[in-house]
N, C-alpha and C. Protein backbone atom coordinates (compact mmCIF):
# COMPACT_ATOMS: atom_id res chain seq x y z
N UNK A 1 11.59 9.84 10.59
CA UNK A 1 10.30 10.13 11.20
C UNK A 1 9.19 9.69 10.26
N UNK A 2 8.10 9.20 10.50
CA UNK A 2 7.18 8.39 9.80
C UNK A 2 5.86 9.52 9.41
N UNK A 3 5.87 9.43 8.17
CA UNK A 3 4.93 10.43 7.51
C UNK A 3 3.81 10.00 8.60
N UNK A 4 2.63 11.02 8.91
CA UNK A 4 1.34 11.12 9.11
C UNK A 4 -0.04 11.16 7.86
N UNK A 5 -0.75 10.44 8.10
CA UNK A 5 -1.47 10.33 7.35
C UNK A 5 -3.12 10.99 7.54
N UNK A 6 -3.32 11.39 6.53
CA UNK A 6 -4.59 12.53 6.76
C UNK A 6 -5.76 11.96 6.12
N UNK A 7 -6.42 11.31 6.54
CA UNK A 7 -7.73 10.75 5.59
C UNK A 7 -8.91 11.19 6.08
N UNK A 8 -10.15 11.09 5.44
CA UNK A 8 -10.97 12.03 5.50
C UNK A 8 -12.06 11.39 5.26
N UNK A 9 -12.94 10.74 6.08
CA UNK A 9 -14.11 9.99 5.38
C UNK A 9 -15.77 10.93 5.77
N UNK A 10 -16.62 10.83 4.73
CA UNK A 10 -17.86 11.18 4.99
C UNK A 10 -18.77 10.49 5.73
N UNK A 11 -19.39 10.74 6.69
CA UNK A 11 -20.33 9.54 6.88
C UNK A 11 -21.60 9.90 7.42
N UNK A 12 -22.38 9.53 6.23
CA UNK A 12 -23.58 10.15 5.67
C UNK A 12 -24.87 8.99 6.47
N UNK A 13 -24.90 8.18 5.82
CA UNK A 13 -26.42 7.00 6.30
C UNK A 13 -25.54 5.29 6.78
N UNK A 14 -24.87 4.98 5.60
CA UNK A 14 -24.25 3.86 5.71
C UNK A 14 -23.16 3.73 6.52
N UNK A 15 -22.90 2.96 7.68
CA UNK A 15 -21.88 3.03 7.87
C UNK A 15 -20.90 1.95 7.30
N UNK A 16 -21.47 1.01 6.80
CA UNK A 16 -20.19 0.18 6.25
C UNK A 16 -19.70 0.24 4.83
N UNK A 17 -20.60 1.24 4.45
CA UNK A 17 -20.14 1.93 3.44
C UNK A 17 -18.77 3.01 3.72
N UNK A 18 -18.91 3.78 4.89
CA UNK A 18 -17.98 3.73 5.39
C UNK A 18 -16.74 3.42 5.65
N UNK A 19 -17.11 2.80 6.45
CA UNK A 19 -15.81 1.51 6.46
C UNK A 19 -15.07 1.00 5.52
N UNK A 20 -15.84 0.69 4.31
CA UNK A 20 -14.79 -0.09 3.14
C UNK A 20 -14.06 1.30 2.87
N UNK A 21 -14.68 2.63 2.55
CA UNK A 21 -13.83 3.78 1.84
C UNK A 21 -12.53 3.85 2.86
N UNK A 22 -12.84 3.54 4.09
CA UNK A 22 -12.05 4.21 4.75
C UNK A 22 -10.90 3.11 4.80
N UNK A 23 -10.78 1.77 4.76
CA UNK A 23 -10.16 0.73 4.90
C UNK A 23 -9.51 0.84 3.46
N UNK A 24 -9.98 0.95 1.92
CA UNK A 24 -9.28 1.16 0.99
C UNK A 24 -8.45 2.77 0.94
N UNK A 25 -8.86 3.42 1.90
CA UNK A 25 -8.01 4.59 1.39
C UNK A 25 -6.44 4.46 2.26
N UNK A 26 -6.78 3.55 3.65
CA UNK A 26 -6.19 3.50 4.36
C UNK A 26 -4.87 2.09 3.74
N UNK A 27 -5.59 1.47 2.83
CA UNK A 27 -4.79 0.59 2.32
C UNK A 27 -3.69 1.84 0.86
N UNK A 28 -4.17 2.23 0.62
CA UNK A 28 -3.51 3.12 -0.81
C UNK A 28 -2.43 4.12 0.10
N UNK A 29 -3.16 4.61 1.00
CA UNK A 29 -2.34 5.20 1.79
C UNK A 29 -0.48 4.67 2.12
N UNK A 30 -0.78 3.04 2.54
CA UNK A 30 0.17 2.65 2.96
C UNK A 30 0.27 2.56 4.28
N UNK A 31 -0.75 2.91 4.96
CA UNK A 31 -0.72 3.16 6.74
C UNK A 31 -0.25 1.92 7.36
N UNK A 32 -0.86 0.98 6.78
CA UNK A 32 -0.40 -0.67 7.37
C UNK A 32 0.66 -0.79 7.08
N UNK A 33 1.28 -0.78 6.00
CA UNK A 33 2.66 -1.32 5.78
C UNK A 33 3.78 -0.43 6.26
N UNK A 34 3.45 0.83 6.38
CA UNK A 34 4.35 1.47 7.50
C UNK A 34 4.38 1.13 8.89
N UNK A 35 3.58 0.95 9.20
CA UNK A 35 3.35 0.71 10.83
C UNK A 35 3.68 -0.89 11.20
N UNK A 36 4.14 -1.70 10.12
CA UNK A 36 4.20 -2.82 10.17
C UNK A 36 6.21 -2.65 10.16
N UNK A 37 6.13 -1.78 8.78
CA UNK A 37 7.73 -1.29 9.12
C UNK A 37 8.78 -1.06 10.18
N UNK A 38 7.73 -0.11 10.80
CA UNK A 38 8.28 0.18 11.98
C UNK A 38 8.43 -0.55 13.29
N UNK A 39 7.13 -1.33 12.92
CA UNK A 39 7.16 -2.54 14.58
C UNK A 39 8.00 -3.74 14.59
N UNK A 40 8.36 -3.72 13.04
CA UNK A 40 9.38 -5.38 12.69
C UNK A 40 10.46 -4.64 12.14
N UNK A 41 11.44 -5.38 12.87
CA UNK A 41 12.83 -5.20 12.25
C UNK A 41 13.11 -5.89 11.08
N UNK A 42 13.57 -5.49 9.71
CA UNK A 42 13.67 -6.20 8.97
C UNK A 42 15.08 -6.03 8.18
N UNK A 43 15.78 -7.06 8.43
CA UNK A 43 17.25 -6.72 7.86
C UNK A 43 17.47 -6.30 6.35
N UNK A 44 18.47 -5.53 6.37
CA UNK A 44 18.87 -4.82 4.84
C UNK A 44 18.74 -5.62 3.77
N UNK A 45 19.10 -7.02 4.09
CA UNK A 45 19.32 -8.04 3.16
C UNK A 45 17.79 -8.18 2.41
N UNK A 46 16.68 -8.47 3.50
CA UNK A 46 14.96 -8.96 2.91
C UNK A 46 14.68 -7.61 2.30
N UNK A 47 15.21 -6.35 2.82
CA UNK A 47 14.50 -5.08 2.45
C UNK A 47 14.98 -4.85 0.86
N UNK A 48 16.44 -5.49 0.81
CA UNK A 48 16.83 -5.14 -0.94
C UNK A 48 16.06 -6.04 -1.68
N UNK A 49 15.46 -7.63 -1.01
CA UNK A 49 14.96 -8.64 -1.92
C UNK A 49 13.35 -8.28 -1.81
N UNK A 50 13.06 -7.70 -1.20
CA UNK A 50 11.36 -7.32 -1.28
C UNK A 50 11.32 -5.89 -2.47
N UNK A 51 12.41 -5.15 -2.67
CA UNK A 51 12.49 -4.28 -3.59
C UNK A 51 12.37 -4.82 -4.88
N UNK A 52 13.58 -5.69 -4.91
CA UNK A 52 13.75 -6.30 -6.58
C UNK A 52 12.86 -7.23 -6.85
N UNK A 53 12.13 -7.96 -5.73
CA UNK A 53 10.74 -8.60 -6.19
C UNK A 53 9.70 -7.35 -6.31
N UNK A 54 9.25 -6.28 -5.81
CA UNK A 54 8.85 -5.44 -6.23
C UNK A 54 8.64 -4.94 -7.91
N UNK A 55 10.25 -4.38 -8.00
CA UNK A 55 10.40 -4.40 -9.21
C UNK A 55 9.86 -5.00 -10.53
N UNK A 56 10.61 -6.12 -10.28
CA UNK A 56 10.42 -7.21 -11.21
C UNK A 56 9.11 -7.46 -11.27
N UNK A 57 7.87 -7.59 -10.16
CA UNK A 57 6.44 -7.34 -10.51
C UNK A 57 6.17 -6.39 -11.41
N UNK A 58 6.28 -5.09 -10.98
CA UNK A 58 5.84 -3.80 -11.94
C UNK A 58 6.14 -4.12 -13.56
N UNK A 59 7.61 -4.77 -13.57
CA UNK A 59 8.08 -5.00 -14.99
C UNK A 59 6.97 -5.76 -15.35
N UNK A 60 6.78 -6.92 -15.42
CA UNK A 60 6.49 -7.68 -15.75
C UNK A 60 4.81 -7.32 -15.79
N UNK A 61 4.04 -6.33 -15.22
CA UNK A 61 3.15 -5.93 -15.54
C UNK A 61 2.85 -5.21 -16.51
N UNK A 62 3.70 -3.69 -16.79
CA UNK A 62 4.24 -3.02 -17.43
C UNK A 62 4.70 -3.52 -18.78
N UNK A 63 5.53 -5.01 -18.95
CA UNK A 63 5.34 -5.24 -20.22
C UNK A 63 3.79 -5.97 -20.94
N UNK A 64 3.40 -6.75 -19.99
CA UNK A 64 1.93 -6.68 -20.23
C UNK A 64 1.21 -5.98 -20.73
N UNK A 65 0.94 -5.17 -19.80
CA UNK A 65 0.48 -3.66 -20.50
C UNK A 65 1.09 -3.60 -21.82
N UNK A 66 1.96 -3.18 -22.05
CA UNK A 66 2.15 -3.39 -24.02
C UNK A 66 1.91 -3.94 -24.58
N UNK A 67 1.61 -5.32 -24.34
CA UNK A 67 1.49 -6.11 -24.97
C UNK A 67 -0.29 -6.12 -25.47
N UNK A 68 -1.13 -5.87 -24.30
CA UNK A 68 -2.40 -6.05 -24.87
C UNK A 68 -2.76 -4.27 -25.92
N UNK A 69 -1.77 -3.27 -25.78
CA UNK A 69 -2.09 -2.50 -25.85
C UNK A 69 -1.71 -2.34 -28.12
C-alpha cells in the first residue's frame, strides 16, 4: 500500500512563491517517483540496477565528502 503524503503549504501574498515550496517539498517527499512506481511496471532486474547505481552515487559522493573535508 503506498504511503500518503501530508504537505502543508502557507499561502500568504505570493503565489509562486508558493508553488516552488510546494513543488520542492513535493519533490523531497518522493510523491513523483512513487506514483511513477506504481503506474510503470518495472522488472526486478532495472529495480536491482537502479539500486546499485544508486548506491554507487552516494559512495562516490560520500567519499568526496572526505576528501574535501
Amino acid at each position: 500500500m503506498p504511503k500518503k503524503a501530508n504537505i502543508i503549504i502557507n499561502v500568504n501574498e505570493n503565489l509562486e512563491k508558493a508553488l516552488r515550496q510546494l513543488k520542492k517539498k513535493i519533490e523531497r517527499e518522493g510523491v513523483v517517483r512513487d506514483m511513477k512506481r506504481i503506474v510503470y511496471h518495472e522488472p526486478p532486474t532495472q529495480k536491482r540496477r537502479k539500486r546499485l547505481m544508486r548506491a554507487i552515487k552516494q559512495n562516490l559522493v560520500r567519499m568526496a565528502a572526505q576528501k574535501i573535508v
